[in-house]
Every structure is written in structure tokens, then in C-alpha cells.
PDB file of N, CA and C in Angstrom:
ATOM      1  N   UNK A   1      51.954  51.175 157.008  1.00  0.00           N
ATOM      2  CA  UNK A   1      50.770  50.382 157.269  1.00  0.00           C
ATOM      3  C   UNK A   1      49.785  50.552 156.121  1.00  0.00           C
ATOM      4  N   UNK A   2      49.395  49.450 155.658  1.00  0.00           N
ATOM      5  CA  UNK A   2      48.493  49.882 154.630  1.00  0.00           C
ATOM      6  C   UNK A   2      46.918  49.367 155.211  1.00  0.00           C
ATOM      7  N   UNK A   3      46.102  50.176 154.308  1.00  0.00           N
ATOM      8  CA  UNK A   3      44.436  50.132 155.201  1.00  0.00           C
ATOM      9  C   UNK A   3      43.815  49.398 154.317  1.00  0.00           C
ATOM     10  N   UNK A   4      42.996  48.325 155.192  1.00  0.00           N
ATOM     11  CA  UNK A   4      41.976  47.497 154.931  1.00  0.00           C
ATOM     12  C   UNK A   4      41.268  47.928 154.277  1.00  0.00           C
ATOM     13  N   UNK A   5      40.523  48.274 153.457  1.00  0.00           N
ATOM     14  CA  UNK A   5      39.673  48.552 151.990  1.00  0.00           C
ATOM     15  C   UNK A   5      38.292  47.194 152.190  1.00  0.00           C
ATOM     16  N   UNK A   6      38.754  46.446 152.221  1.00  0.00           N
ATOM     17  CA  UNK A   6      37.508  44.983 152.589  1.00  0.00           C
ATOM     18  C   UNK A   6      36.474  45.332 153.792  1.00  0.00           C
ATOM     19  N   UNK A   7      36.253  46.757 154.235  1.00  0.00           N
ATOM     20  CA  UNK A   7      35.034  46.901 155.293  1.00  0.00           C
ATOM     21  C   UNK A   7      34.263  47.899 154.496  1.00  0.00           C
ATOM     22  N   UNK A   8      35.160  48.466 153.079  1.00  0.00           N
ATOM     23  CA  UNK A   8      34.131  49.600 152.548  1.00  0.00           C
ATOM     24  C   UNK A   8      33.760  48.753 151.105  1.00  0.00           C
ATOM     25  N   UNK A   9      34.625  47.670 150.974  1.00  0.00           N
ATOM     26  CA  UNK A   9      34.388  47.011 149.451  1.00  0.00           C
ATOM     27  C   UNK A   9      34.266  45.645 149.507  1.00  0.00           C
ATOM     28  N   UNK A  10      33.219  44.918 149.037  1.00  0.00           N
ATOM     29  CA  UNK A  10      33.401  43.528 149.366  1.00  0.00           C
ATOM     30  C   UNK A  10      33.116  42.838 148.228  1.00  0.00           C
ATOM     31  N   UNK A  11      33.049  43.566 146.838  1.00  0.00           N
ATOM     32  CA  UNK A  11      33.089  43.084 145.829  1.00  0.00           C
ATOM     33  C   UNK A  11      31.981  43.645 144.911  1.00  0.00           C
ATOM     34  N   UNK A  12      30.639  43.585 145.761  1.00  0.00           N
ATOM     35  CA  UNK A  12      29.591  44.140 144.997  1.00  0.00           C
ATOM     36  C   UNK A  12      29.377  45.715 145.615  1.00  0.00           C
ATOM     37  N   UNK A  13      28.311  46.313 144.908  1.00  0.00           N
ATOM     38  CA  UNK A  13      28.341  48.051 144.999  1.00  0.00           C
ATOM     39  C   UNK A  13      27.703  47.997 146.463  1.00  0.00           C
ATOM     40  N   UNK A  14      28.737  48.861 147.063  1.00  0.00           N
ATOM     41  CA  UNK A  14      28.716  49.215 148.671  1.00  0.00           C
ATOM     42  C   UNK A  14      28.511  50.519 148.508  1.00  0.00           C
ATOM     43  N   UNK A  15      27.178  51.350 148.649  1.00  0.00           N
ATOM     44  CA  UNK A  15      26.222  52.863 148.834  1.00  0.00           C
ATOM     45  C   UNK A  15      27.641  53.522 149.396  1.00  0.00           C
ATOM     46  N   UNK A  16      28.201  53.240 150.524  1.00  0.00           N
ATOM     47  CA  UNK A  16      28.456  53.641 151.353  1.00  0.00           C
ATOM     48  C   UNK A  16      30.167  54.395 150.612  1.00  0.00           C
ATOM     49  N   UNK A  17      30.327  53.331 149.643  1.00  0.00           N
ATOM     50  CA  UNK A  17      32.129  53.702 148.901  1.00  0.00           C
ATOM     51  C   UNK A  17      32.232  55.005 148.378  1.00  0.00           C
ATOM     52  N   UNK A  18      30.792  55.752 147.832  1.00  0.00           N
ATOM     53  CA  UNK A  18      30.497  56.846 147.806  1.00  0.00           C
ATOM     54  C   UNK A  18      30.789  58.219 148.376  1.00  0.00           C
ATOM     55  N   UNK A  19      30.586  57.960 149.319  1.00  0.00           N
ATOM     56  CA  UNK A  19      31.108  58.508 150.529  1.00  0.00           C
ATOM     57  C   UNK A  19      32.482  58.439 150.664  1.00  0.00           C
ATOM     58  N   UNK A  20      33.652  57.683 150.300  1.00  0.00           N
ATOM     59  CA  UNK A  20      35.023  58.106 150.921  1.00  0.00           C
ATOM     60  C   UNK A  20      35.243  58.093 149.248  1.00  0.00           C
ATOM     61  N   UNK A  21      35.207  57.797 148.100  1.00  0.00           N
ATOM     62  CA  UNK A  21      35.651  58.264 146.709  1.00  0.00           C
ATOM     63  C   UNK A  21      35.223  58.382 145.475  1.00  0.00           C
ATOM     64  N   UNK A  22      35.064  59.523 145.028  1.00  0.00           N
ATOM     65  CA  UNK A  22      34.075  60.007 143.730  1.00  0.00           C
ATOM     66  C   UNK A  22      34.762  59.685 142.244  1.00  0.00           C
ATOM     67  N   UNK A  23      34.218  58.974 141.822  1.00  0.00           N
ATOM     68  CA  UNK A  23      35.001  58.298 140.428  1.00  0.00           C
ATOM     69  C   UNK A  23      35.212  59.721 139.238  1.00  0.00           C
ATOM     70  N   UNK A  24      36.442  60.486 138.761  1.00  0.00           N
ATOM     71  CA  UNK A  24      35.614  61.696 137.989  1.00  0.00           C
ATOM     72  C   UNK A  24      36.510  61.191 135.721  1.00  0.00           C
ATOM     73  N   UNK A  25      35.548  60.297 135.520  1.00  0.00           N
ATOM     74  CA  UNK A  25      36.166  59.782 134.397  1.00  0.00           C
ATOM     75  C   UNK A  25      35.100  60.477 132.918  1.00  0.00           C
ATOM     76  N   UNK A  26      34.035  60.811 133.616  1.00  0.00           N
ATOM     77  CA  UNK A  26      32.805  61.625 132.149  1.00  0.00           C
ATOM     78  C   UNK A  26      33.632  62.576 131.969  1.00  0.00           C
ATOM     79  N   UNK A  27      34.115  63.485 132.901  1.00  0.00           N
ATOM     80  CA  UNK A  27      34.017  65.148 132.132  1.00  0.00           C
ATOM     81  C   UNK A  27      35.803  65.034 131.580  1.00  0.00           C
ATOM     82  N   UNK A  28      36.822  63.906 131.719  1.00  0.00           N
ATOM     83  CA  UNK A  28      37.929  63.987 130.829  1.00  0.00           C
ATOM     84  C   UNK A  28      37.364  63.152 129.472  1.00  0.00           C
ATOM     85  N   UNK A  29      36.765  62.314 129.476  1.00  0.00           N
ATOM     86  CA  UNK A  29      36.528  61.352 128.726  1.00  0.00           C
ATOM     87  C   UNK A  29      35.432  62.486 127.791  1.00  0.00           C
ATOM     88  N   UNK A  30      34.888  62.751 127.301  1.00  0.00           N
ATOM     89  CA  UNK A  30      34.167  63.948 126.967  1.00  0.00           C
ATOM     90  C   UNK A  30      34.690  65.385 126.371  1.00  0.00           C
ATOM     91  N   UNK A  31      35.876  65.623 126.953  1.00  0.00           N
ATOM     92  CA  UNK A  31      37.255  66.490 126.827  1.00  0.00           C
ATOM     93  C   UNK A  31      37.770  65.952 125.445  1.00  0.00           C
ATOM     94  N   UNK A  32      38.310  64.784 125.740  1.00  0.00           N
ATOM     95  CA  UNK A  32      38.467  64.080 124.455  1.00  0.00           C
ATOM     96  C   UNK A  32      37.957  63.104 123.555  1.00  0.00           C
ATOM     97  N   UNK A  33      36.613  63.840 123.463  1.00  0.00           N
ATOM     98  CA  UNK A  33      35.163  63.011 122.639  1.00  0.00           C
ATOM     99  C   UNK A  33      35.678  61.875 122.555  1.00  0.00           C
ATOM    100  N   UNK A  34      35.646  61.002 123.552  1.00  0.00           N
ATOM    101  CA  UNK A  34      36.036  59.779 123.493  1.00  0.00           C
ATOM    102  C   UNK A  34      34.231  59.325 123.717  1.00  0.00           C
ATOM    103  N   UNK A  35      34.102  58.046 123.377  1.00  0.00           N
ATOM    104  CA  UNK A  35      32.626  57.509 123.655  1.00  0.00           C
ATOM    105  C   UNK A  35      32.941  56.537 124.735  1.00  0.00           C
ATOM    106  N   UNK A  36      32.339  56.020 125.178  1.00  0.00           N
ATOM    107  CA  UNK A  36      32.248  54.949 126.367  1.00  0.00           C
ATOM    108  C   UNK A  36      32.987  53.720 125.140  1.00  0.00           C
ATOM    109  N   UNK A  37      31.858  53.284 124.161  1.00  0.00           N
ATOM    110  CA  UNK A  37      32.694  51.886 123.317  1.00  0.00           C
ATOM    111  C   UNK A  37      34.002  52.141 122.357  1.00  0.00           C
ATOM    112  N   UNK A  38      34.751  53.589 122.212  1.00  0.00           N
ATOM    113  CA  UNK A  38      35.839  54.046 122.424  1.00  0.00           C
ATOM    114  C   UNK A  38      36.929  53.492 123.600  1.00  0.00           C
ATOM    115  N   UNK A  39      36.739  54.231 124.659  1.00  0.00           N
ATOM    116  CA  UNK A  39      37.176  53.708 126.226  1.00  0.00           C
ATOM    117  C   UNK A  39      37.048  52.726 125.931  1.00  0.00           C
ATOM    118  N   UNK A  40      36.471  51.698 125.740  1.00  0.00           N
ATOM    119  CA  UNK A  40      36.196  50.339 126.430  1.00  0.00           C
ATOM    120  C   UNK A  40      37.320  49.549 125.548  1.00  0.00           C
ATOM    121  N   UNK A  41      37.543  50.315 123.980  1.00  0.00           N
ATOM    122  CA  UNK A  41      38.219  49.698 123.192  1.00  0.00           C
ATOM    123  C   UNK A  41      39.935  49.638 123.739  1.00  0.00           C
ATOM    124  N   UNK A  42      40.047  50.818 124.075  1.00  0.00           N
ATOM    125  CA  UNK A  42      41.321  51.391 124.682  1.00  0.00           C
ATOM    126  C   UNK A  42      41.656  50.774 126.004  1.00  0.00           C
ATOM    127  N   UNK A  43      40.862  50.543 126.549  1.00  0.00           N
ATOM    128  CA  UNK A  43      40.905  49.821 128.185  1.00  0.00           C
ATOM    129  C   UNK A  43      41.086  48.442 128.409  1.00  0.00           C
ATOM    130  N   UNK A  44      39.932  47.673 127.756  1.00  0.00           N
ATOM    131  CA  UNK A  44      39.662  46.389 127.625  1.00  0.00           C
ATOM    132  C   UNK A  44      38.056  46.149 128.531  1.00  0.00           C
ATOM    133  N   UNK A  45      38.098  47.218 129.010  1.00  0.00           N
ATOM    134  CA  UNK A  45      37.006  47.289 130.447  1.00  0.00           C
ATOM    135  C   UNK A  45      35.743  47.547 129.425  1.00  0.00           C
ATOM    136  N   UNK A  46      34.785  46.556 129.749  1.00  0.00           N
ATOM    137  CA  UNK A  46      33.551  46.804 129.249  1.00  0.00           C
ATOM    138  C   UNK A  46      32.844  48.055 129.358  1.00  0.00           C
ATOM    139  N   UNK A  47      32.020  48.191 128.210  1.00  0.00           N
ATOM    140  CA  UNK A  47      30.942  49.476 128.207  1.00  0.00           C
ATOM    141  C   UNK A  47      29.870  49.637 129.414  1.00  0.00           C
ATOM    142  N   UNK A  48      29.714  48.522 129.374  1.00  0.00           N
ATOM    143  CA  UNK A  48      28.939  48.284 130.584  1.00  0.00           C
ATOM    144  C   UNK A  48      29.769  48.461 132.124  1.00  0.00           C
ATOM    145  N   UNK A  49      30.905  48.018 132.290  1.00  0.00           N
ATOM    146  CA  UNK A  49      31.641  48.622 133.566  1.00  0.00           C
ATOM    147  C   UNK A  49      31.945  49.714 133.457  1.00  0.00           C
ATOM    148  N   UNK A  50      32.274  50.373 132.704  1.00  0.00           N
ATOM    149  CA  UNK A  50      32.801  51.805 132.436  1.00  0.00           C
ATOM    150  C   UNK A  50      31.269  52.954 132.429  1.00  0.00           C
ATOM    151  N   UNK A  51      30.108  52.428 132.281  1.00  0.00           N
ATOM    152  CA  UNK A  51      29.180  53.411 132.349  1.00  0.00           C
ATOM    153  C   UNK A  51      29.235  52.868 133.936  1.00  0.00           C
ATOM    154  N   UNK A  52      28.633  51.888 134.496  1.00  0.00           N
ATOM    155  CA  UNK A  52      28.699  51.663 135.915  1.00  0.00           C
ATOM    156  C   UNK A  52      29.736  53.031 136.467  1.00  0.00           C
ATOM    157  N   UNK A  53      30.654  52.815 136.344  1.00  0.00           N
ATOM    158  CA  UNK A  53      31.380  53.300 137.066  1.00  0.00           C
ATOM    159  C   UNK A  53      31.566  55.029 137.154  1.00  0.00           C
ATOM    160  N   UNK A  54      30.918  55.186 135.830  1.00  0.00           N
ATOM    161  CA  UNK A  54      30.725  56.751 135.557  1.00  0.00           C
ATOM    162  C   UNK A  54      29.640  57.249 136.092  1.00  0.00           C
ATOM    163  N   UNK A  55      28.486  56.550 136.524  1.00  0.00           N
ATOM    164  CA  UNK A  55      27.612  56.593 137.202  1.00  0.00           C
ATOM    165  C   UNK A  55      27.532  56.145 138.690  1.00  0.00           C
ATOM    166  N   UNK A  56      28.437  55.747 139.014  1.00  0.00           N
ATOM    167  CA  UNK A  56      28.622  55.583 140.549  1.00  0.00           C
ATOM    168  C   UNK A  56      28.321  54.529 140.921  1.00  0.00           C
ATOM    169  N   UNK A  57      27.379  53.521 140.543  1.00  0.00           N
ATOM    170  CA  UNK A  57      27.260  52.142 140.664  1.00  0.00           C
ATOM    171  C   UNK A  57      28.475  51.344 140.799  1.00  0.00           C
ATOM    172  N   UNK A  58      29.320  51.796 140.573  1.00  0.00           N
ATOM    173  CA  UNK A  58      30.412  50.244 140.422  1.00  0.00           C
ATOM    174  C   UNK A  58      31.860  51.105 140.954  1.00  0.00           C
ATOM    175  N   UNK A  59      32.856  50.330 141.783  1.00  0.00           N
ATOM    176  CA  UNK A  59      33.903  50.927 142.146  1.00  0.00           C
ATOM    177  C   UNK A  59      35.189  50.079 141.446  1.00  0.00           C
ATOM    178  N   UNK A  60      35.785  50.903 140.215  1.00  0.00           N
ATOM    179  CA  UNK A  60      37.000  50.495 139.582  1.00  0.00           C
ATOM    180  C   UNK A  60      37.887  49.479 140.550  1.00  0.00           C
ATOM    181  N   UNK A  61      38.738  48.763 140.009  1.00  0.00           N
ATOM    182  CA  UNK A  61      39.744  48.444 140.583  1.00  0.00           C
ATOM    183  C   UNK A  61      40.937  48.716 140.404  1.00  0.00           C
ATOM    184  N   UNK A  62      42.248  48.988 141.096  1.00  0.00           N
ATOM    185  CA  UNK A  62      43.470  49.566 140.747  1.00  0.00           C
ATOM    186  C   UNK A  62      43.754  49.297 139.657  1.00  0.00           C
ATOM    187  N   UNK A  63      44.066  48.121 138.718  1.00  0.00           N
ATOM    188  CA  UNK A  63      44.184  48.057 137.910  1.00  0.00           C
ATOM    189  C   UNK A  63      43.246  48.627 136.660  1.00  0.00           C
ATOM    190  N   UNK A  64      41.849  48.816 136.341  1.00  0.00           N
ATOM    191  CA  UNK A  64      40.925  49.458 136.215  1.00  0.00           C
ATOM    192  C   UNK A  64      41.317  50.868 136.193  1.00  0.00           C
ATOM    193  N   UNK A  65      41.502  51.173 137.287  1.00  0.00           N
ATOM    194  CA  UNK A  65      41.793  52.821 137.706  1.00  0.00           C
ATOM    195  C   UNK A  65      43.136  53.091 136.507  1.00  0.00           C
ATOM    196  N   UNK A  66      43.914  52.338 136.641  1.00  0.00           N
ATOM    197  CA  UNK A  66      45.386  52.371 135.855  1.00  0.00           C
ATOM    198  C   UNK A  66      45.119  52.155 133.906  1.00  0.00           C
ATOM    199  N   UNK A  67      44.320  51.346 134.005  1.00  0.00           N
ATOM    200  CA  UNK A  67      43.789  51.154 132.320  1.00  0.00           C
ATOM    201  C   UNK A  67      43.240  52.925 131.750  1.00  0.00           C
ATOM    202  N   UNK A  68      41.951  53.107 132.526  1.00  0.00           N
ATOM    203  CA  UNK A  68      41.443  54.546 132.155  1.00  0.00           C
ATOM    204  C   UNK A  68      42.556  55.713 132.479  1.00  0.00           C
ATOM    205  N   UNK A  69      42.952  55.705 133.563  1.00  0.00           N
ATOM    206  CA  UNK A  69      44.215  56.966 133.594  1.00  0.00           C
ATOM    207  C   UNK A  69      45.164  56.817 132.129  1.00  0.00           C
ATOM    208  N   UNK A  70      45.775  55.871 131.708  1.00  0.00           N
ATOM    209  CA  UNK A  70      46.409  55.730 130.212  1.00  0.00           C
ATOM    210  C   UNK A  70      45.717  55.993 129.302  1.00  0.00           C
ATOM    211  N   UNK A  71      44.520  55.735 129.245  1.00  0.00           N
ATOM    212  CA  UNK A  71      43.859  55.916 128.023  1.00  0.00           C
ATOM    213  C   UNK A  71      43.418  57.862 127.941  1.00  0.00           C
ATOM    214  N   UNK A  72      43.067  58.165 129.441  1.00  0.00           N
ATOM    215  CA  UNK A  72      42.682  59.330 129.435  1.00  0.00           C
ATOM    216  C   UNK A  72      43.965  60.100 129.433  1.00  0.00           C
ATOM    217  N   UNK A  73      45.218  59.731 129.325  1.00  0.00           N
ATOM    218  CA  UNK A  73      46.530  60.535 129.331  1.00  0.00           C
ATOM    219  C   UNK A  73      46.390  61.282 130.620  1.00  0.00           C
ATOM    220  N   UNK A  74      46.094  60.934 131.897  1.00  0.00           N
ATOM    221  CA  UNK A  74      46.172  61.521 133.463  1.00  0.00           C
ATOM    222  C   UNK A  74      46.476  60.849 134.464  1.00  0.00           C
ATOM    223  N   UNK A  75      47.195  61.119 135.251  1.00  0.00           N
ATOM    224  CA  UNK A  75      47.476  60.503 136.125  1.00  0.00           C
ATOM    225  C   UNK A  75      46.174  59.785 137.434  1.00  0.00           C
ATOM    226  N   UNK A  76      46.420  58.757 137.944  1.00  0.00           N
ATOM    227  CA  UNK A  76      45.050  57.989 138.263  1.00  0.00           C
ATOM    228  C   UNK A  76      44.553  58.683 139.930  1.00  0.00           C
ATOM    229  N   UNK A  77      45.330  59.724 140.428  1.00  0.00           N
ATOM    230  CA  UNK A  77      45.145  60.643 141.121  1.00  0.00           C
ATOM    231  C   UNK A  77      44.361  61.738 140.844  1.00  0.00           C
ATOM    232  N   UNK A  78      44.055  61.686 139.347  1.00  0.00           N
ATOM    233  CA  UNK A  78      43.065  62.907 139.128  1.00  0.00           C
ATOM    234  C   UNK A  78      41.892  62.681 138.762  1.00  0.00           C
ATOM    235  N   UNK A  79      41.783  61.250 139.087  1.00  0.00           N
ATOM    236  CA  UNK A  79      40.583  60.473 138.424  1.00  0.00           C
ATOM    237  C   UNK A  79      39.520  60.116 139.280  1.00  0.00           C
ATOM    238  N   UNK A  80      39.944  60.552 140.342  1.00  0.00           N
ATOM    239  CA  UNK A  80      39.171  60.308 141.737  1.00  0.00           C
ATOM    240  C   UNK A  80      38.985  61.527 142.742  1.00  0.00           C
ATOM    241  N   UNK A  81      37.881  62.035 143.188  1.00  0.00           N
ATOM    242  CA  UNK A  81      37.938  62.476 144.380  1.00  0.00           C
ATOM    243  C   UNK A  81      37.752  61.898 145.832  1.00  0.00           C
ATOM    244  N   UNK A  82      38.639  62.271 146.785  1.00  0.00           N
ATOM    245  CA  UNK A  82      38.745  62.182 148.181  1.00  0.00           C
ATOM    246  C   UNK A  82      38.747  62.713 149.060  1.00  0.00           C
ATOM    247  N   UNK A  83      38.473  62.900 150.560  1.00  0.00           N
ATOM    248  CA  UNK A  83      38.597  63.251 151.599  1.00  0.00           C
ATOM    249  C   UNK A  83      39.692  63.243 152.025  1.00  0.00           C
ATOM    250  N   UNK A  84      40.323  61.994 151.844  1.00  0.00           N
ATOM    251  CA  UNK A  84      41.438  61.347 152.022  1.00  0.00           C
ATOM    252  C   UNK A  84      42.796  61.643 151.532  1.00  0.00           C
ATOM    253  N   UNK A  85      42.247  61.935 150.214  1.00  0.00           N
ATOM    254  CA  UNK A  85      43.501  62.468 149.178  1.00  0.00           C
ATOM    255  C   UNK A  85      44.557  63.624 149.451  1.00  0.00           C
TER     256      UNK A  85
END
């Protein structure tokens, strides 16, 4: 069974997504003095989504999640914290 995601995400920043998953992409990205317009080069994902998202404002999308895990050489399980996990 897979779980509905559309009651915690509906496209724009939901306070609440906070609460079930913690984005953790500064302290690898930083590891390997990478800069945000680095990342962004490597990703395709804007500077501007990629600080969003390092800051908690904005929730990646799988694919998203899958761009930065390659670039950061980690698997996209370590890129997130959960309750859930």
C-alpha cells in the first residue's frame, strides 16, 4: 500500500511537512565545499530551490531528492530525517 503524501503536501510550503521530514543537505554539502551555485550546477535545481530547501521552506521532490543524493555521492536515505524512517 503506498501512502497518500497529498494531505501533508499540496504543492506549496506546508509548516506542518516539518514535522514528519527534516531535509539534512548543508552539513554534506559543506563537507565537500560545495557552494549552493556549485549544487545547482551539478543538479540542475536552482540556487534559489536548493537554499529553500536547506532552510526548510521548500520540500524537494523525489526526483530532486535523487539529483542532490548524486551530486552529494549519498544515498537519498541519508538526506532526510524521519520518524518514519
Amino acid at each position: 500500500k503506498y501512502m497518500n503524501f497529498s494531505r501533508y503536501y499540496s504543492g506549496a510550503f506546508d509548516p506542518n511537512i516539518i514535522r514528519i521530514m527534516k531535509i539534512l543537505t548543508w552539513q554534506p554539502r559543506h563537507d565537500k565545499k560545495l557552494t549552493l551555485v556549485k549544487l545547482s550546477a551539478l543538479t540542475g535545481i536552482s540556487k534559489t530551490t536548493l537554499n529553500e530547501i536547506e532552510n526548510g521552506n521548500r520540500m524537494p521532490n523525489m526526483l530532486q531528492m535523487e539529483k542532490i543524493a548524486q551530486a552529494l555521492d549519498m544515498r537519498i536515505s541519508d538526506l532526510y530525517e524521519s520518524e518514519f524512517k
